[in-house]
Protein backbone atom coordinates (compact mmCIF):
# COMPACT_ATOMS: atom_id res chain seq x y z
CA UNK A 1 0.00 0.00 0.00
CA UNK A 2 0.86 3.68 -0.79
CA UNK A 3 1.23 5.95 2.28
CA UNK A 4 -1.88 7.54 1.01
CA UNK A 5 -3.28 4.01 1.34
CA UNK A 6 -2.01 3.45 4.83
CA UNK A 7 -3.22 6.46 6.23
CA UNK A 8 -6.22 6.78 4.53
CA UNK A 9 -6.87 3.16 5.72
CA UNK A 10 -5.34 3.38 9.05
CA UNK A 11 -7.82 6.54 9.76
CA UNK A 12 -10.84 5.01 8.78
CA UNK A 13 -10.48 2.33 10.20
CA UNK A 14 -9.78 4.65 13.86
CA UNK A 15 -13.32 6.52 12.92
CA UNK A 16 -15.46 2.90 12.43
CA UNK A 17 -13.74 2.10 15.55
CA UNK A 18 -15.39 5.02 17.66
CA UNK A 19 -18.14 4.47 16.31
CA UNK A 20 -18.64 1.05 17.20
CA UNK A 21 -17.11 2.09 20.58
CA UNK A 22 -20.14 3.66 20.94
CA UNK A 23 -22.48 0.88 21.16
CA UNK A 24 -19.52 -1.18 23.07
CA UNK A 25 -18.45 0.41 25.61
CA UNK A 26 -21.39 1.00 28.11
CA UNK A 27 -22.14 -3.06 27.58
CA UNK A 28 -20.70 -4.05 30.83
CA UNK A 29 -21.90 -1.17 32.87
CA UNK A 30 -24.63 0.37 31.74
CA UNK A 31 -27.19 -1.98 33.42
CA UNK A 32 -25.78 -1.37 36.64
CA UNK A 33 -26.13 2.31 36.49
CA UNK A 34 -29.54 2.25 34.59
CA UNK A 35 -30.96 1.11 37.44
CA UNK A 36 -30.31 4.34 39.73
CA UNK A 37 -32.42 6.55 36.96
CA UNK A 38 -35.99 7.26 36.97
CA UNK A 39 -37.56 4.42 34.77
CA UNK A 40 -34.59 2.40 35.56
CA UNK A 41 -36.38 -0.13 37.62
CA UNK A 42 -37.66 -1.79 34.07
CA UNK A 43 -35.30 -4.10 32.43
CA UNK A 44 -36.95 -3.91 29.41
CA UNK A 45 -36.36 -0.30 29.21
CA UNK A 46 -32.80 -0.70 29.83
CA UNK A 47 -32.19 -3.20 27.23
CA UNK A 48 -33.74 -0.67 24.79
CA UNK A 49 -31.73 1.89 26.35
CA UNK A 50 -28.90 -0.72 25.25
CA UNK A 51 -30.25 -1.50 21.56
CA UNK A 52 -31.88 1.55 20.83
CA UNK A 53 -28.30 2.72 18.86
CA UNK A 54 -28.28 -0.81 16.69
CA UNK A 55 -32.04 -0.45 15.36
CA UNK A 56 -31.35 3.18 13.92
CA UNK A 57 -28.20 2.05 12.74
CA UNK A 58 -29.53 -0.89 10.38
CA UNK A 59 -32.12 1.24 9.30
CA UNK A 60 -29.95 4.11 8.11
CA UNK A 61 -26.24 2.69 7.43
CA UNK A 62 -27.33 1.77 3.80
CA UNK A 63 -29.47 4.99 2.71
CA UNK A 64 -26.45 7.65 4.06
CA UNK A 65 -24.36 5.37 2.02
CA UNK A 66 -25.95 5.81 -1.22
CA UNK A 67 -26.53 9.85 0.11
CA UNK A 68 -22.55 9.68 -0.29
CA UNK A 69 -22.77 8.91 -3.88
CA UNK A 70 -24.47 12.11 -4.02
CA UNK A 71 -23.45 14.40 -1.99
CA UNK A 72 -19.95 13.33 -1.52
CA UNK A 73 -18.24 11.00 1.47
CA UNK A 74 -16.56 13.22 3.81
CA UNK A 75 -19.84 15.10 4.40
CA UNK A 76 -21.98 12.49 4.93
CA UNK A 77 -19.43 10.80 7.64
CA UNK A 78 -18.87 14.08 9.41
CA UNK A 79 -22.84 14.74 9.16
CA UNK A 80 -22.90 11.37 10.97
CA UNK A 81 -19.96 11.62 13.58
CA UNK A 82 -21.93 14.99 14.46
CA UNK A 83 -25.15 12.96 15.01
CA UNK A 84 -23.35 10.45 16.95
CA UNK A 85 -21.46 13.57 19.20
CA UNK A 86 -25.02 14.95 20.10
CA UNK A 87 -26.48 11.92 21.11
CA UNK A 88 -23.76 11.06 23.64
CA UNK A 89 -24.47 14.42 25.53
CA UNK A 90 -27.73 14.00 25.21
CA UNK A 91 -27.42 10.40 27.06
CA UNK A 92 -24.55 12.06 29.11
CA UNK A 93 -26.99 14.89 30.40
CA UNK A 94 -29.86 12.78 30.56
CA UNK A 95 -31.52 12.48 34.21
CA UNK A 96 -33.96 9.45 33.32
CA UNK A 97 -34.34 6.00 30.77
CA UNK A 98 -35.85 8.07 28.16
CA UNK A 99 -33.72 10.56 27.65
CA UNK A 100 -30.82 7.57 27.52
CA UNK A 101 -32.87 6.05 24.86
CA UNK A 102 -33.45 9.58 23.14
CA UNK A 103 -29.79 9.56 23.21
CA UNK A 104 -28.89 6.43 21.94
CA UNK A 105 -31.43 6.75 18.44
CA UNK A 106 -29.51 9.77 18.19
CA UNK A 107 -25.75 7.95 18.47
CA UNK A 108 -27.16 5.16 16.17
CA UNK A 109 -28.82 7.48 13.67
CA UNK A 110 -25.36 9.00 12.77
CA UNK A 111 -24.83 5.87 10.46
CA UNK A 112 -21.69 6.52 8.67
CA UNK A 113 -20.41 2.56 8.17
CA UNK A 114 -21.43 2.45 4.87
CA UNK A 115 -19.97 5.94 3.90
CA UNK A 116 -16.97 5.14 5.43
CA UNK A 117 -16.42 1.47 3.60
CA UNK A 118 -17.05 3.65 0.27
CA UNK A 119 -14.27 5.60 0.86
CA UNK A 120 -11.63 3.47 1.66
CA UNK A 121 -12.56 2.27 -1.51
CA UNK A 122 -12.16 5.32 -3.57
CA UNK A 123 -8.92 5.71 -1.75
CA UNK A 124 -7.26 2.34 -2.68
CA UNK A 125 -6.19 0.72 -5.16
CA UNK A 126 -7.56 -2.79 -6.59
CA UNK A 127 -5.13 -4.82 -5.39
CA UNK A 128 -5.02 -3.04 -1.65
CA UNK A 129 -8.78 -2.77 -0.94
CA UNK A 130 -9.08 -5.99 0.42
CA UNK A 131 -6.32 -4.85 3.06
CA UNK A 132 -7.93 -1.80 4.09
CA UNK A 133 -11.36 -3.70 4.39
CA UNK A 134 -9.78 -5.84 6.55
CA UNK A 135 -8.03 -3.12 8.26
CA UNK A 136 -11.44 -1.23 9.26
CA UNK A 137 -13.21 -4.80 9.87
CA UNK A 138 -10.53 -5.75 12.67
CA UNK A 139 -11.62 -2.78 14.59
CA UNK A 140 -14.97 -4.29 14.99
CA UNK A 141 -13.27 -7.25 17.53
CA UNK A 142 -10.65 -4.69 18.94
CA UNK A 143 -13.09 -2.38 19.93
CA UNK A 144 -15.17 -4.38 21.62
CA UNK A 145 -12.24 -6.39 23.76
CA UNK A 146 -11.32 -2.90 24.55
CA UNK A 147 -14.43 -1.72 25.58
CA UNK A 148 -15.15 -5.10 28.18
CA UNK A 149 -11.80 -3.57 29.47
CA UNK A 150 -11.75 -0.34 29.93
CA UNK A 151 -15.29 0.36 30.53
CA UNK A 152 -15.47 -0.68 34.05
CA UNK A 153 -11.91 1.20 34.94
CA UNK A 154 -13.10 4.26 33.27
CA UNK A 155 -16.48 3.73 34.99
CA UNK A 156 -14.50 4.09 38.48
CA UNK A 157 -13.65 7.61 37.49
CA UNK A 158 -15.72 9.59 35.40
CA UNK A 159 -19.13 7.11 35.72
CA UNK A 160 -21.07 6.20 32.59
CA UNK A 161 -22.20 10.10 32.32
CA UNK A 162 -18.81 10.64 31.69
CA UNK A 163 -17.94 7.95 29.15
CA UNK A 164 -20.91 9.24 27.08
CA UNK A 165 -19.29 12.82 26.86
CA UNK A 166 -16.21 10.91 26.12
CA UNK A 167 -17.29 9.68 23.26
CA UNK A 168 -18.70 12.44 22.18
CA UNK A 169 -15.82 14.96 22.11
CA UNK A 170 -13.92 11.60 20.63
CA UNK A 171 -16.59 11.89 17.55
CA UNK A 172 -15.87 15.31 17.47
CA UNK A 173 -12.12 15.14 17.25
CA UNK A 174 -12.77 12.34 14.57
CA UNK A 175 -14.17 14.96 12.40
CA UNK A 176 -11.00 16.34 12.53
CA UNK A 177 -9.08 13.34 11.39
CA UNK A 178 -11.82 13.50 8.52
CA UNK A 179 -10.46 16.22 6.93
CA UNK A 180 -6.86 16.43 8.01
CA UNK A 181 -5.64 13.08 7.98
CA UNK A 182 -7.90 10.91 5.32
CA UNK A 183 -7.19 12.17 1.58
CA UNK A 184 -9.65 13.80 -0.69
CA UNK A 185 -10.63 11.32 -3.11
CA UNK A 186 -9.68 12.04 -6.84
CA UNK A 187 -13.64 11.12 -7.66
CA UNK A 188 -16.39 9.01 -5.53
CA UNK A 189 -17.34 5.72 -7.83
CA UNK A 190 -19.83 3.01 -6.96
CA UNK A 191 -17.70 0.02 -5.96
CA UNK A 192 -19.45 -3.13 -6.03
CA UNK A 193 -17.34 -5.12 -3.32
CA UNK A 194 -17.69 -2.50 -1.25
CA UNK A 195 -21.87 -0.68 -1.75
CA UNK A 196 -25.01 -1.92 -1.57
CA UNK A 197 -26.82 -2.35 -4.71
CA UNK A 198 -31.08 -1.57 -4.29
CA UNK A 199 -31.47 -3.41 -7.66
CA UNK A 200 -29.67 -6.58 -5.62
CA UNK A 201 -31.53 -6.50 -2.54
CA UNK A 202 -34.02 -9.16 -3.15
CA UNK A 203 -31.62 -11.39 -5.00
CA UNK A 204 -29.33 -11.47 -1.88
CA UNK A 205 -32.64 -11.97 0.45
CA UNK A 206 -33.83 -14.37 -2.11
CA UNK A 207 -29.94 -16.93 -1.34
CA UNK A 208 -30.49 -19.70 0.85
CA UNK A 209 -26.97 -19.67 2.06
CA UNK A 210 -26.85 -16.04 2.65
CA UNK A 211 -29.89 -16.21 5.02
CA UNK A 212 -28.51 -19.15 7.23
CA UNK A 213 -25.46 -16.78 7.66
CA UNK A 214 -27.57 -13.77 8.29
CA UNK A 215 -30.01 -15.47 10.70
CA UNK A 216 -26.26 -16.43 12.16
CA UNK A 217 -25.29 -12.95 12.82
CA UNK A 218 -29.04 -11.73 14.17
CA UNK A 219 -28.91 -14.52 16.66
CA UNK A 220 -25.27 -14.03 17.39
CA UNK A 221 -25.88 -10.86 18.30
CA UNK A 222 -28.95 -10.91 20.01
CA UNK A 223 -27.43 -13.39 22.06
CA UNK A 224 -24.49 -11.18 23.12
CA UNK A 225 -27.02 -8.14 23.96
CA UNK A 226 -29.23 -10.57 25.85
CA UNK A 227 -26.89 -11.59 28.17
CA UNK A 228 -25.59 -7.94 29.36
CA UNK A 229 -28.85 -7.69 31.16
CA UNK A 230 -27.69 -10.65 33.50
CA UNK A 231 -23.97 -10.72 33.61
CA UNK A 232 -23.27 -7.80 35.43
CA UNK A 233 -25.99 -7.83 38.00
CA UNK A 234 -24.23 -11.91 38.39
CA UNK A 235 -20.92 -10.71 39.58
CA UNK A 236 -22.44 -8.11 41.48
CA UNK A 237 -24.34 -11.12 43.38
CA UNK A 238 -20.44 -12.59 43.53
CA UNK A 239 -19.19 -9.74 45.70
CA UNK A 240 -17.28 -8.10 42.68
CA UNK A 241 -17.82 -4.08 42.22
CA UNK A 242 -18.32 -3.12 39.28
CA UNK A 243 -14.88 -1.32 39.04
CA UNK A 244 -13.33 -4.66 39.19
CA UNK A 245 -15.24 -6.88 36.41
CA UNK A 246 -12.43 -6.10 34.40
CA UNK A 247 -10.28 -8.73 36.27
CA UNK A 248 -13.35 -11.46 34.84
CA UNK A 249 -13.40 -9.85 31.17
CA UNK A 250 -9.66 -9.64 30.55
CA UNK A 251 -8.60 -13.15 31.33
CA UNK A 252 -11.39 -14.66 29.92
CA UNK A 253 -10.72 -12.49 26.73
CA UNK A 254 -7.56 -13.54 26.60
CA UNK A 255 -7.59 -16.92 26.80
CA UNK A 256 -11.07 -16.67 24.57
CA UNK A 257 -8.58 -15.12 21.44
CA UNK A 258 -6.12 -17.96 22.16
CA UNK A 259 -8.00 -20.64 21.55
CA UNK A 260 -10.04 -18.63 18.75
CA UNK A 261 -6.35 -18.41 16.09
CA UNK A 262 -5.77 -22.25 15.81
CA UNK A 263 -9.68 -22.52 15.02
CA UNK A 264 -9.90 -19.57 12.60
CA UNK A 265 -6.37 -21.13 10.99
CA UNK A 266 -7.60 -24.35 10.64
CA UNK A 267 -10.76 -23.29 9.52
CA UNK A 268 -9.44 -21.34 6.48
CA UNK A 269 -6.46 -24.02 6.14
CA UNK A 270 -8.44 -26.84 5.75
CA UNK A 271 -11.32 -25.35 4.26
CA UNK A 272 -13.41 -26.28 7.05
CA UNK A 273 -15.50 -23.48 7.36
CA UNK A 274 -18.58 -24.81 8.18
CA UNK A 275 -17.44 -27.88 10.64
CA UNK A 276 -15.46 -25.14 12.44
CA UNK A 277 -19.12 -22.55 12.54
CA UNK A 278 -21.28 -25.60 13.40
CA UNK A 279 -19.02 -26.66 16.23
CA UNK A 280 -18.74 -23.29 17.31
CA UNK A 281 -22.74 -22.56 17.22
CA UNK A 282 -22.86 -25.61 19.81
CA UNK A 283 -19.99 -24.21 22.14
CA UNK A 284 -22.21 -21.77 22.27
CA UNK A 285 -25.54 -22.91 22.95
CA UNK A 286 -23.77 -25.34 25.28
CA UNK A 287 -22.43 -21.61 27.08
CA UNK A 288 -26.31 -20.76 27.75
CA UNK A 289 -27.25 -24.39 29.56
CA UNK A 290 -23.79 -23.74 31.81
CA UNK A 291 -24.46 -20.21 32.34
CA UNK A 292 -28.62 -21.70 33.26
CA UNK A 293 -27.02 -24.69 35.29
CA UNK A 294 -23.72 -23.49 36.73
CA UNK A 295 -23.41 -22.02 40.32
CA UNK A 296 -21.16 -20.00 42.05
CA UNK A 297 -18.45 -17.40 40.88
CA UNK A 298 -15.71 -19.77 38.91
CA UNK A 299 -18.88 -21.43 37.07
CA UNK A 300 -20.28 -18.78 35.54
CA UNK A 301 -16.62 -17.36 34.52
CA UNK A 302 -16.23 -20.67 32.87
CA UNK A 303 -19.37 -20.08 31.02
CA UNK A 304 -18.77 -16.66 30.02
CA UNK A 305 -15.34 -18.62 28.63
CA UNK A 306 -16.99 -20.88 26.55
CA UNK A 307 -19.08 -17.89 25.06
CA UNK A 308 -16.85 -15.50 24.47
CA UNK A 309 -14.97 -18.52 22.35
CA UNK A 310 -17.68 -19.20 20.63
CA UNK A 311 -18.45 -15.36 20.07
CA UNK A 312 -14.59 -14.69 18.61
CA UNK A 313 -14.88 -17.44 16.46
CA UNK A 314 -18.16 -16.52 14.66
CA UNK A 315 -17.62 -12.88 14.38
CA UNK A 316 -14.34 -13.13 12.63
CA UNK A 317 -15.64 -16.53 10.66
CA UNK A 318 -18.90 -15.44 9.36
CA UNK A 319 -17.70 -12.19 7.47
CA UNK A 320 -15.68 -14.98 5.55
CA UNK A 321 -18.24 -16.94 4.46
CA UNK A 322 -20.26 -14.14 3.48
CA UNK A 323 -17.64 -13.11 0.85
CA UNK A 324 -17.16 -16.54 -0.32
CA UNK A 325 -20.81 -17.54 -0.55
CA UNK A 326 -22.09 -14.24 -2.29
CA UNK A 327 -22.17 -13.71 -6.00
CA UNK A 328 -19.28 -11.88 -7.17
CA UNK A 329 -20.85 -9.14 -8.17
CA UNK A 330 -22.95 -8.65 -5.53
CA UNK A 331 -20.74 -8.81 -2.49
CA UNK A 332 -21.08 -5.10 -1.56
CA UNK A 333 -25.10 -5.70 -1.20
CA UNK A 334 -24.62 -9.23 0.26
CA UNK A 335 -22.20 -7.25 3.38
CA UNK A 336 -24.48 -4.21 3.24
CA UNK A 337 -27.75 -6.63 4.64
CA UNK A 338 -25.37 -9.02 6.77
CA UNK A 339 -24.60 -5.57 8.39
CA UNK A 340 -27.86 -4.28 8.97
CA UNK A 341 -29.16 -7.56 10.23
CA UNK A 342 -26.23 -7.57 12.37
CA UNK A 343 -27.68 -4.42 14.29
CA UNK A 344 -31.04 -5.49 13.74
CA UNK A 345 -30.10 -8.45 16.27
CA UNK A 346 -28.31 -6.04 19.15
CA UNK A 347 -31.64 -4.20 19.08
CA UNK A 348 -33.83 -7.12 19.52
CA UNK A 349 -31.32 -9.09 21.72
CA UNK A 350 -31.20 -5.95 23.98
CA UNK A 351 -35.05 -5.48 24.10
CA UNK A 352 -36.20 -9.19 24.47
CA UNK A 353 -33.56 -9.80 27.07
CA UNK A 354 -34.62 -6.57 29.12
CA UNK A 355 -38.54 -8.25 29.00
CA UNK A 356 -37.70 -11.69 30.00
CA UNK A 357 -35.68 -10.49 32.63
CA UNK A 358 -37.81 -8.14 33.92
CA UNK A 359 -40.99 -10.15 33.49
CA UNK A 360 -39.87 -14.16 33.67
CA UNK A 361 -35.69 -13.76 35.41
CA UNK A 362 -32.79 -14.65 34.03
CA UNK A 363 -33.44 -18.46 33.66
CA UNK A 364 -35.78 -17.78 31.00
CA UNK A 365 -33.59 -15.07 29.72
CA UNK A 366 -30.58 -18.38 29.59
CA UNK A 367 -33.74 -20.38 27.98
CA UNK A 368 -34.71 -18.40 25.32
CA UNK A 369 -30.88 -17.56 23.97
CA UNK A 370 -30.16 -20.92 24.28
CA UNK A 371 -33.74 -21.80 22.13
CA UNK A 372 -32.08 -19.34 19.38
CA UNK A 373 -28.51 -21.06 19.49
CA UNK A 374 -30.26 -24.30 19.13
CA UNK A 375 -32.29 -23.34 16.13
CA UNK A 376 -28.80 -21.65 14.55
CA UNK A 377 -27.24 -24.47 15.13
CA UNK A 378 -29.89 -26.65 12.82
CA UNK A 379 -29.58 -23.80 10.08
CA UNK A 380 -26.18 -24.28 10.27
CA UNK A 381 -25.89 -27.86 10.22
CA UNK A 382 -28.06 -27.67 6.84
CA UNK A 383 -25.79 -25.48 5.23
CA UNK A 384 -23.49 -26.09 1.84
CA UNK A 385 -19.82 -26.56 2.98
CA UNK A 386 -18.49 -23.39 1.35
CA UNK A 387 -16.02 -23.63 -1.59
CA UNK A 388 -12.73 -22.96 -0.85
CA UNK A 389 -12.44 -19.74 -2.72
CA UNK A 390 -10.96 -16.03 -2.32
CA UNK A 391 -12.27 -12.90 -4.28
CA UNK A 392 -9.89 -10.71 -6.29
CA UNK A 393 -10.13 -7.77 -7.92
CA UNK A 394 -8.43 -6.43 -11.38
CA UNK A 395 -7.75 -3.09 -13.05
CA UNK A 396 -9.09 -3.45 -16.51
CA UNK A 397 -8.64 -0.74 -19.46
CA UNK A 398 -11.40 1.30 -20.76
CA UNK A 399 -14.09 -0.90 -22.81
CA UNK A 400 -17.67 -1.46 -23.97
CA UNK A 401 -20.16 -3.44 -22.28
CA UNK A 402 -20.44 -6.22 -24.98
CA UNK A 403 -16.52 -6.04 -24.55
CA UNK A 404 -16.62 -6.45 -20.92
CA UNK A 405 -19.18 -9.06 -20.80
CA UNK A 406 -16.59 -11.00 -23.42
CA UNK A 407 -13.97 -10.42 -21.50
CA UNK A 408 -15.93 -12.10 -18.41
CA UNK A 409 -16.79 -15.03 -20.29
CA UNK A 410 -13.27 -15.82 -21.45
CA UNK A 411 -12.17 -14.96 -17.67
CA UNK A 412 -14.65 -17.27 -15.94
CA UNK A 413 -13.29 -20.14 -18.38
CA UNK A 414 -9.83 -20.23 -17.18
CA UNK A 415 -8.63 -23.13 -14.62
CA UNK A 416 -9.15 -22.64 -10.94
CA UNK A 417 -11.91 -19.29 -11.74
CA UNK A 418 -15.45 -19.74 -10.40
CA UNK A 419 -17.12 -16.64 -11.04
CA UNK A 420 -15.97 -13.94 -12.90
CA UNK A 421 -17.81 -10.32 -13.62
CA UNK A 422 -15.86 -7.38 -15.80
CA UNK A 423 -17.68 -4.49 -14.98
CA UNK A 424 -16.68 -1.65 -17.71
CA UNK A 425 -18.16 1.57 -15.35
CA UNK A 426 -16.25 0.66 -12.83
CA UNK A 427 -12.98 -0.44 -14.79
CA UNK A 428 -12.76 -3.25 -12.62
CA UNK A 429 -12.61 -7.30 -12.93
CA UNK A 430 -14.14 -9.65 -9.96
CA UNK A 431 -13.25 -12.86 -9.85
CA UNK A 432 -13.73 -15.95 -7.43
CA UNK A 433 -10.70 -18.21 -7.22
CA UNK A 434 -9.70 -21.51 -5.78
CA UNK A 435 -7.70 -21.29 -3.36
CA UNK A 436 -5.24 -23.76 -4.91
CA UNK A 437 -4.75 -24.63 -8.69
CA UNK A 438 -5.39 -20.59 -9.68
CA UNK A 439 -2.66 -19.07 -11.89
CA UNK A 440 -3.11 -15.51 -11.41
CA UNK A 441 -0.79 -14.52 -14.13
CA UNK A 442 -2.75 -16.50 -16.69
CA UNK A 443 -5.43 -14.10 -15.74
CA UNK A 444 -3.16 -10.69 -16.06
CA UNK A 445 -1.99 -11.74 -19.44
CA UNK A 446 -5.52 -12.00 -20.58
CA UNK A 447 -6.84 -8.96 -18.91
CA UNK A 448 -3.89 -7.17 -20.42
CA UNK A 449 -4.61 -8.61 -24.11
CA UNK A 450 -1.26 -10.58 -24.32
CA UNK A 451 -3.63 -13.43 -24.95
């Protein structure tokens, strides 16, 4: 990569960070100091206190990114980051649950993912996108890790008031780093790995495959939410302040990410993809019966253990198999839903956990997430084992459409291509590869006309 690359990429990738700090970083204290405020009493409440940010965020992610097309990026993400800033002091100021709430549409409704994958791709190269994709995707994990962290140390000091406001003058700094630090692109394009298509939409709802994975990431998700209506009030119960549950999170973190690498390598290694999901699924599940039958301090950090390695391995695993199960030319769209579902499933996780709790304890809270694991883990188990295939991208030369649809047809008949799309308006080639048995310069000589 170009410095322009690397910094361009390196900055993004800081500003998706906040903004998924946002929704992070109250998880493992926020319950706890809900339940001072007026309104606080009702778990159900809180947990849309907690969600509130992920429903206005899957409804909006997707239309400011096609308002970027229009209007430009840079705009549109500090329009967003400004959105975000004024609904942390709103939540920071607020003196009840529904001003929290108020606060939190507010935060989610400054949806700038999409804008901010759409620039990283006018600001790279072919070859380098995937690499700055990955670069902003890796923030996703880090952030949260970080958040389990240092939320209940920063708690300690400046209470969750304070980490609102935090965040805030963060977002507003970020704007900043917008226009300082991230390049001006040359030109804003449509970039099909990397945008939604509207024209796509019900082709991608319409995949069998691609539902089972986004039904994964709702109940993923939801899952995760769920269970920060219970877990701190449980080491509460243990005799743990809430300044200390650090000293549970970062172990179990830890050790979590350890054993996640050798499953993730080989997952991807041995092209077992989906024996390495389906196994992790029932880790999971199996976390919700220990967490239901487990008493007593050093059981329920052993179930939080065997959910957090379940968690690490599915949220780095099932971006994967969205880009290898999704058409070629429609992996932009196919990511664009995943996304939104994604938040779809905090919201509802949050919400439904916050009721059950409230109204039926946490049993039935343990019940019902471990009734959605189970039913994930039979979509799962019904799935097609996923080719073993990576997606690349080419820089073609100016051409026609009938010339570009050729030029596909003679790519996609090459040894070791699966799919293959030229795409003249965007100058661009997508192909799906084998993993093994793909000669790549075989496919440069022909994209270059030597052949």
């Amino acid at each position: 990569m170009s410095p322009a690359e690397l910094r361009a990429s390196i900055g993004l990738a800081g500003i998706f960070g906040l903004r998924m700090l946002g929704m992070f970083i109250i998880l493992p204290v926020f319950a706890l100091y809900a339940e001072h405020l007026p309104g606080g009493d009702s778990h159900t409440l809180i947990g849309i206190a907690l969600g509130a940010y992920g429903l206005t965020q899957a409804v909006l992610q997707i239309p400011f990114g096609w308002i970027s097309d229009r209007i430009g990026r840079k705009p549109v993400i500090a329009g967003g980051l400004v959105l975000f800033a004024l609904g942390s002091f709103i939540a920071a100021g607020a003196h009840d649950i529904y001003w929290v709430i108020a606060g939190r549409v507010i935060q989610g409704a400054g949806a700038i993912s999409a804008a901010v994958m759409a620039l990283a791709a006018d600001l790279t190269r072919e070859e380098h996108r995937t690499k700055a994709m990955a670069m902003i995707g890796m923030t996703i994990g880090a952030t949260f890790a970080l958040s389990l962290i240092v939320a209940p140390v920063l708690n300690r000091f400046i209470g969750v008031p304070g980490i609102f406001a935090l965040t805030g003058v963060l977002a507003l700094l970020a704007i900043g780093v917008v226009y300082a630090i991230i390049p001006d692109p040359q030109i804003s394009h449509f970039h099909s790995d990397a945008e939604a298509q509207s024209g796509q939409f019900l082709d991608v709802l319409r995949d069998r495959e691609l539902l089972r994975l986004n039904f994964g990431v709702f109940a993923l998700h939801a899952v995760l939410m769920a269970l920060w209506m219970v877990v701190p009030f449980s080491l509460r119960k243990f005799g743990l302040a809430a300044d200390h549950h650090w000293q549970v999170y970062l172990p179990v973190l830890l050790v979590s990410a350890a054993l996640m690498v050798p499953a993730i390598v080989y997952a991807e290694r041995k092209a077992r993809l989906k024996q390495v999901l389906v196994a992790s699924v029932a880790l999971m599940l199996a976390a919700q019966v220990l967490l239901a039958l487990l008493d007593g301090f050093w059981g329920l950090v052993f179930a939080l253990l065997a959910f957090f390695t379940a968690f690490n391995v599915l949220e780095a695993s099932l971006p994967s198999l969205i880009t290898k199960v999704a058409p070629v030319g429609a992996k932009g769209t196919a990511i664009g839903v995943y996304s939104s579902i994604q938040f779809l499933g905090t919201f509802a996780g949050a919400a439904g956990g916050g009721f059950l709790s409230q109204h039926y304890g946490a049993y039935a809270l343990f019940g019902a997430c471990a009734v959605l694991s189970a039913l994930w883990l039979a979509v799962a188990a019904s799935m097609k084992p996923p080719a073993a295939v990576r997606t690349r991208m080419y820089h073609v030369q100016a051409m026609d459409n009938p010339s570009a649809a050729a030029l596909s047809q003679r790519l996609a008949a090459l040894p070791g291509v699966r799919e293959a799309l030229v795409l003249a308006e965007e100058g661009v080639a997508y192909l799906k590869v084998d993993m093994k048995g793909f000669d790549e310069q075989h496919v440069l000589r022909l994209i270059e006309g030597e052949i």
